[in-house]
PDB file of N, CA and C in Angstrom:
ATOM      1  N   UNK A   1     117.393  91.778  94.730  1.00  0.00           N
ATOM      2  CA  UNK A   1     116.410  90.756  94.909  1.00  0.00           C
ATOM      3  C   UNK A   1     115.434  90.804  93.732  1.00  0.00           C
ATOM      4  N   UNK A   2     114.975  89.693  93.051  1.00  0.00           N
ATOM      5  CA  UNK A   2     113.649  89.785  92.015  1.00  0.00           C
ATOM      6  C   UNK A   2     112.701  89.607  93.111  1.00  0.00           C
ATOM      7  N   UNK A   3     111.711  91.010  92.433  1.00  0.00           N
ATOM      8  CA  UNK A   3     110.057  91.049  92.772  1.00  0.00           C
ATOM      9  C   UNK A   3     109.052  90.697  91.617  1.00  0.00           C
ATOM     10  N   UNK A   4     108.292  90.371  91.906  1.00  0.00           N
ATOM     11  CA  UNK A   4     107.093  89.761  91.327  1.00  0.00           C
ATOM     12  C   UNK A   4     106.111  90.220  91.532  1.00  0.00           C
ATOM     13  N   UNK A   5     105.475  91.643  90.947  1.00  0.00           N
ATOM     14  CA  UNK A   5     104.473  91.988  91.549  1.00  0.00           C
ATOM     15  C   UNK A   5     103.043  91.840  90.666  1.00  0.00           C
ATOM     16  N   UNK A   6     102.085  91.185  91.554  1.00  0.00           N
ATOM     17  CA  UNK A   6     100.597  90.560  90.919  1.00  0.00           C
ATOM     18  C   UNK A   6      99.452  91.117  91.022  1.00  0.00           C
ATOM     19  N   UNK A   7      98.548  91.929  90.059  1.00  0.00           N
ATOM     20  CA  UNK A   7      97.383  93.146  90.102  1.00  0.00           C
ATOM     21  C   UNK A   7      97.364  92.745  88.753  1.00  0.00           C
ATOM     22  N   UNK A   8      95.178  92.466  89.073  1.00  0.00           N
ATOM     23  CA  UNK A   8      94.132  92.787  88.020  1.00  0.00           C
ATOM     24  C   UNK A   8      94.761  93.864  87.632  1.00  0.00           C
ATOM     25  N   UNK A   9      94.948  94.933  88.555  1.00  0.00           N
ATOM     26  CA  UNK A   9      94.910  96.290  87.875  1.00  0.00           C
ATOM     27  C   UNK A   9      95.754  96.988  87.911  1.00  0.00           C
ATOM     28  N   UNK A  10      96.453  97.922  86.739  1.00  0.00           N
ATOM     29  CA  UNK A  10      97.559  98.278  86.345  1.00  0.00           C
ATOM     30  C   UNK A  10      97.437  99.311  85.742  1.00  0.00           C
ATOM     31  N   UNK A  11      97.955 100.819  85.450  1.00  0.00           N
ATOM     32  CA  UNK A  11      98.153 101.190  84.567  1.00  0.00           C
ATOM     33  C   UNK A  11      98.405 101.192  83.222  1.00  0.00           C
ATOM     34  N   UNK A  12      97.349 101.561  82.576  1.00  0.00           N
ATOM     35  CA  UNK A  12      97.037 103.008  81.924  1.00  0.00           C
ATOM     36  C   UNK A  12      95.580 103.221  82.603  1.00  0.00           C
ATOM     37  N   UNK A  13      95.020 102.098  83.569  1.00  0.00           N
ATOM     38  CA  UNK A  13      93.586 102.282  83.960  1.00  0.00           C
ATOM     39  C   UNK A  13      93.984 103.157  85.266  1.00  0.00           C
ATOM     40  N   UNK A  14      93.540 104.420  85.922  1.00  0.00           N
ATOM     41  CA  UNK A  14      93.200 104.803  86.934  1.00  0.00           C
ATOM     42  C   UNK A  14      92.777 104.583  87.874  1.00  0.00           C
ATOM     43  N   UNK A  15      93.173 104.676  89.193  1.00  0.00           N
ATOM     44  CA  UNK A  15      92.934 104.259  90.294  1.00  0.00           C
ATOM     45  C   UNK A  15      93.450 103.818  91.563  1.00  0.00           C
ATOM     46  N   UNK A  16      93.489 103.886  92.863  1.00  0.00           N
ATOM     47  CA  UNK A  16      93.664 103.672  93.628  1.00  0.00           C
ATOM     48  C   UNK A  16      94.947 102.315  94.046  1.00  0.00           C
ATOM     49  N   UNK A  17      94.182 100.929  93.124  1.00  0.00           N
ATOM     50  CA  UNK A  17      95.565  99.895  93.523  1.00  0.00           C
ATOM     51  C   UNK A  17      96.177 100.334  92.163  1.00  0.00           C
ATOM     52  N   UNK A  18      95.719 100.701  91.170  1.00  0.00           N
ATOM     53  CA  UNK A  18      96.830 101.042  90.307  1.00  0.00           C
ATOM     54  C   UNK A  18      97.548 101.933  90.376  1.00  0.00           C
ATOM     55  N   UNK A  19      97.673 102.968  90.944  1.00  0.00           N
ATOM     56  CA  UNK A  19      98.370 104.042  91.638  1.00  0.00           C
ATOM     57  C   UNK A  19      99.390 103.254  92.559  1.00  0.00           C
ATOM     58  N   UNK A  20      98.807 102.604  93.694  1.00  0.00           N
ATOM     59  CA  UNK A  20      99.725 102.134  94.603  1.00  0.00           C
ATOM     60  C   UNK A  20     100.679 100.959  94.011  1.00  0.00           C
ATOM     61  N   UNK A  21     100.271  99.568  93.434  1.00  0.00           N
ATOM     62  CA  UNK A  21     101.493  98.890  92.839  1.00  0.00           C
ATOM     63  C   UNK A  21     102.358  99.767  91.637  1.00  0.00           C
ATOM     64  N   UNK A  22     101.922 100.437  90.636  1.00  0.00           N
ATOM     65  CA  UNK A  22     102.757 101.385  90.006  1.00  0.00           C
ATOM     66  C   UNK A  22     103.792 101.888  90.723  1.00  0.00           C
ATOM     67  N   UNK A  23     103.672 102.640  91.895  1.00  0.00           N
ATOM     68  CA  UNK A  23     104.701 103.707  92.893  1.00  0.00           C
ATOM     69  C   UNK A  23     105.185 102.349  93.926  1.00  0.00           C
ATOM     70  N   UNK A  24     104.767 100.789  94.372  1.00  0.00           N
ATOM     71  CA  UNK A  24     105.653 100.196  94.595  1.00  0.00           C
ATOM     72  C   UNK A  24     106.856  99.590  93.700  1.00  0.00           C
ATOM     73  N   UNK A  25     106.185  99.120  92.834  1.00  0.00           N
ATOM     74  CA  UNK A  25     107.333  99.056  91.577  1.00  0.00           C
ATOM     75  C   UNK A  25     108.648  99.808  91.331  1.00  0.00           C
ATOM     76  N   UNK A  26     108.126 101.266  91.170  1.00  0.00           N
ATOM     77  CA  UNK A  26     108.996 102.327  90.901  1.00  0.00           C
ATOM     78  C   UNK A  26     110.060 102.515  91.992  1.00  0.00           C
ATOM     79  N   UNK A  27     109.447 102.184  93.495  1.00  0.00           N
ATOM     80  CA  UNK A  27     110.159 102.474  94.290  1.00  0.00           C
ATOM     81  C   UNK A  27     111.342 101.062  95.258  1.00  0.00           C
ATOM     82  N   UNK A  28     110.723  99.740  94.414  1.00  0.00           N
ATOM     83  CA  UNK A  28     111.882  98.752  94.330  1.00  0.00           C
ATOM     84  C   UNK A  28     112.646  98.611  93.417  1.00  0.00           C
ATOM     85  N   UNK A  29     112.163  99.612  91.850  1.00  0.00           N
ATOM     86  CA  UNK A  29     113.107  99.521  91.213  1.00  0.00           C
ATOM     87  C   UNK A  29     114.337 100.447  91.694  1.00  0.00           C
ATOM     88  N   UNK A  30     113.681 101.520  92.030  1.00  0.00           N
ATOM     89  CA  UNK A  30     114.880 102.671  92.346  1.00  0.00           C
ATOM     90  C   UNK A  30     115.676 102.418  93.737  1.00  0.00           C
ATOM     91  N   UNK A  31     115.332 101.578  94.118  1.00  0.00           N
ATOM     92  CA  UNK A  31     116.176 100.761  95.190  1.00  0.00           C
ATOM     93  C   UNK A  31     117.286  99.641  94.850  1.00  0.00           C
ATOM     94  N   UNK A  32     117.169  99.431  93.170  1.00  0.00           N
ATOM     95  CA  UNK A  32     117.725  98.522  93.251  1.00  0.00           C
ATOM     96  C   UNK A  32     117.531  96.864  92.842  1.00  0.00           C
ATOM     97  N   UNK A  33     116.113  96.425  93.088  1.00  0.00           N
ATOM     98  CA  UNK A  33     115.889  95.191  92.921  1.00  0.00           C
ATOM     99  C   UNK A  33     115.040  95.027  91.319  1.00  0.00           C
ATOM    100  N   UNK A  34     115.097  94.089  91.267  1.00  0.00           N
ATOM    101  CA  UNK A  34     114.961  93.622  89.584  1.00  0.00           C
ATOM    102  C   UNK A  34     113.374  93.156  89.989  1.00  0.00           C
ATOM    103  N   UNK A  35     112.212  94.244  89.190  1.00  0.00           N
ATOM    104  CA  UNK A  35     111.243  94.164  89.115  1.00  0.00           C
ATOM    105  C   UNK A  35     110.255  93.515  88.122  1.00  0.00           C
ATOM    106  N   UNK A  36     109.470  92.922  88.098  1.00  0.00           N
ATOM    107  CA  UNK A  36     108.500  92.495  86.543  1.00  0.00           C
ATOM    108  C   UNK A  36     107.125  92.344  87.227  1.00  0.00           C
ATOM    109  N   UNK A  37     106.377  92.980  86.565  1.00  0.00           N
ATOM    110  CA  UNK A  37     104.686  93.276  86.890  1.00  0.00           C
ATOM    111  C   UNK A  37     103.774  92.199  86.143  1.00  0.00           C
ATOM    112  N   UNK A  38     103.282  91.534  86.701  1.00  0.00           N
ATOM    113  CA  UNK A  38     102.395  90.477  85.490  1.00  0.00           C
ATOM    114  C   UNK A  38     100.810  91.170  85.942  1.00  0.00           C
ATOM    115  N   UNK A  39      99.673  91.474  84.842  1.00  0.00           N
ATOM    116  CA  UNK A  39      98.972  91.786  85.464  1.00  0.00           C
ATOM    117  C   UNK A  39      97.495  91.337  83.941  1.00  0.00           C
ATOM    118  N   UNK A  40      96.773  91.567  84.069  1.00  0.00           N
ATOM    119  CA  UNK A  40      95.555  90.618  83.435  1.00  0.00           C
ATOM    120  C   UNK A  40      94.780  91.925  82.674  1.00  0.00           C
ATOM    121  N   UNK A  41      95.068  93.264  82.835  1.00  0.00           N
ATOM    122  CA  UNK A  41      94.770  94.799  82.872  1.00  0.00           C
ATOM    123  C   UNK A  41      95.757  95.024  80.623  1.00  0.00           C
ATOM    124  N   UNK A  42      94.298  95.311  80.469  1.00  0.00           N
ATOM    125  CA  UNK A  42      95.033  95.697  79.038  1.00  0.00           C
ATOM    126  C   UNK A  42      95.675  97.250  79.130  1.00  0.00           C
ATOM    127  N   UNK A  43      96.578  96.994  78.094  1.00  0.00           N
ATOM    128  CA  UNK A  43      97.160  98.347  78.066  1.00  0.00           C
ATOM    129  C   UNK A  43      98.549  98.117  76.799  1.00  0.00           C
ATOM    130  N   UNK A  44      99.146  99.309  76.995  1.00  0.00           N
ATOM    131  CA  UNK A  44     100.394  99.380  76.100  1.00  0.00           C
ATOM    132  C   UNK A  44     101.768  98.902  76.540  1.00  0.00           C
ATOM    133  N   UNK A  45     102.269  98.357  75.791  1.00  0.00           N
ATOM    134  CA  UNK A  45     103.826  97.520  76.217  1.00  0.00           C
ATOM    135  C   UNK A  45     104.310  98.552  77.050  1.00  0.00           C
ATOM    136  N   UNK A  46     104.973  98.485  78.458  1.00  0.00           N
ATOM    137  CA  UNK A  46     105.600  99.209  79.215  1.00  0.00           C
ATOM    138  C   UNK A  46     106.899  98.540  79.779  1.00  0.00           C
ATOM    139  N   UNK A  47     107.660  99.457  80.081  1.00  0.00           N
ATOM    140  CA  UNK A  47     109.033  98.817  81.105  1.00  0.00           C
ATOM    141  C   UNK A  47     109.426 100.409  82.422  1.00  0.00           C
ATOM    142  N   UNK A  48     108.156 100.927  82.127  1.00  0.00           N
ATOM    143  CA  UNK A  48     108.479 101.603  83.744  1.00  0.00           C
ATOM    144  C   UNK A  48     107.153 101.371  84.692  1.00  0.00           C
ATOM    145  N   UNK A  49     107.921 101.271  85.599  1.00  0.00           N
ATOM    146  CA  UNK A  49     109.390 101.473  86.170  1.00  0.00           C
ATOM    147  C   UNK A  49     109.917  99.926  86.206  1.00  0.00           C
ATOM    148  N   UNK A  50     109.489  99.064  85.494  1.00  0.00           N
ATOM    149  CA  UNK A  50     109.653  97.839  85.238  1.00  0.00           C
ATOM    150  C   UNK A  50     108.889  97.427  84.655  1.00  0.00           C
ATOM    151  N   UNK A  51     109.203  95.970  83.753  1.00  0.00           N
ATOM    152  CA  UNK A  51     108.997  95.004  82.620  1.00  0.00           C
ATOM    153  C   UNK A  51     107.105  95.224  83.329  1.00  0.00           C
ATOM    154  N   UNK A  52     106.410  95.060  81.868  1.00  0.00           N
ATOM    155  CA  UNK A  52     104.704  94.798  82.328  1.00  0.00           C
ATOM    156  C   UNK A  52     104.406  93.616  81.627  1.00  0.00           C
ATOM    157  N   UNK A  53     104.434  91.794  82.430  1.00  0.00           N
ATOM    158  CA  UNK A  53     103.712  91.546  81.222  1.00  0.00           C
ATOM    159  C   UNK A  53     101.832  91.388  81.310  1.00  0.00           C
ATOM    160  N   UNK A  54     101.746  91.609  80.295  1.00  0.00           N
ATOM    161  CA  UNK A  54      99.898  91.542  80.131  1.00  0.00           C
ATOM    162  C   UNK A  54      99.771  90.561  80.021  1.00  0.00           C
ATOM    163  N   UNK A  55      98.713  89.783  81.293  1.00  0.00           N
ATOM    164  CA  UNK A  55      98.289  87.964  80.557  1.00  0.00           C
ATOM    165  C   UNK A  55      97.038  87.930  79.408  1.00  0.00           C
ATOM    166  N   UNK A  56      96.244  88.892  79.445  1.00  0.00           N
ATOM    167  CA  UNK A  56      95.031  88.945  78.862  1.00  0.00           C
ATOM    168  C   UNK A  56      94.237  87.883  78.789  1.00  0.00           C
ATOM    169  N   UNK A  57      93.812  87.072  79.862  1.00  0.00           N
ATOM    170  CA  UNK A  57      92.936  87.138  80.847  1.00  0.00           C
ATOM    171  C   UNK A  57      91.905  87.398  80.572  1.00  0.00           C
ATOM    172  N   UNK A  58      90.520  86.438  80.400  1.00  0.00           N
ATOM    173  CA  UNK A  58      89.301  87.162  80.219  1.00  0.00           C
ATOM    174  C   UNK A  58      88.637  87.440  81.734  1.00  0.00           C
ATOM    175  N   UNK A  59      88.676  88.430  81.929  1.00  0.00           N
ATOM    176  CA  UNK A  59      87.442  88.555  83.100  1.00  0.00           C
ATOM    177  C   UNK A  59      87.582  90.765  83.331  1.00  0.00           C
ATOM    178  N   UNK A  60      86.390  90.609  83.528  1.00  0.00           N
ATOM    179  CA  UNK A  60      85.914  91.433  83.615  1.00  0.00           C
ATOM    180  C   UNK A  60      87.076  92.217  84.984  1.00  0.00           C
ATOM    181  N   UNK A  61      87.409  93.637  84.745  1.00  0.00           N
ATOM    182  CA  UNK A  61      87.688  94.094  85.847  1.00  0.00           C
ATOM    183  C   UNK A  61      87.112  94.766  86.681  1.00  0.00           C
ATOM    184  N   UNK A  62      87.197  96.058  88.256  1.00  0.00           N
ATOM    185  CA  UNK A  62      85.974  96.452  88.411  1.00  0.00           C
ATOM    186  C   UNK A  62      85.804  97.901  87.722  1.00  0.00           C
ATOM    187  N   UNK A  63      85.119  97.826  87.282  1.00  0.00           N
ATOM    188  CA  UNK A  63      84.643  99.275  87.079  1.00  0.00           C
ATOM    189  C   UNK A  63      84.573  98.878  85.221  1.00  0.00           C
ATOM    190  N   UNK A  64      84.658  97.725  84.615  1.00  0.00           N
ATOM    191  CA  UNK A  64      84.619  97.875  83.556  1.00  0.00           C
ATOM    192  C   UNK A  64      86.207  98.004  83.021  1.00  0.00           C
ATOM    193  N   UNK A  65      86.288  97.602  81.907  1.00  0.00           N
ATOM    194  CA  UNK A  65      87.663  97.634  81.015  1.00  0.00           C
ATOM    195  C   UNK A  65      88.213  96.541  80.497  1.00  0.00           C
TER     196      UNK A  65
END
């Protein structure tokens, strides 16, 4: 199945929903289904545990970044 998963916040930033969509990702990829993360959260080109794309997005996230 393709997932689509959607978060301000993403790794390389720390934290709580970034912790949790990261380890859902990882754990529909390793199941099997064809994953891609779109998320508004700067950071470095990634493909684990699936494709990241960055929209870059102006708005402030919380905590700053």
């Amino acid at each position: 199945m393709k997932v689509a998963l959607l978060s301000d916040c993403y790794p390389p930033r720390l934290g709580g929903i970034e912790a949790q969509v990261h380890g859902l990702g990882r754990a529909l990829a390793d199941a099997g289904h064809a994953v891609e993360v779109f998320t508004i959260a700067p950071g470095p080109v990634s493909h684990e545990p699936a494709p990241v794309h960055r929209l870059g997005l102006r708005r402030e996230l919380p905590g700053g970044c």
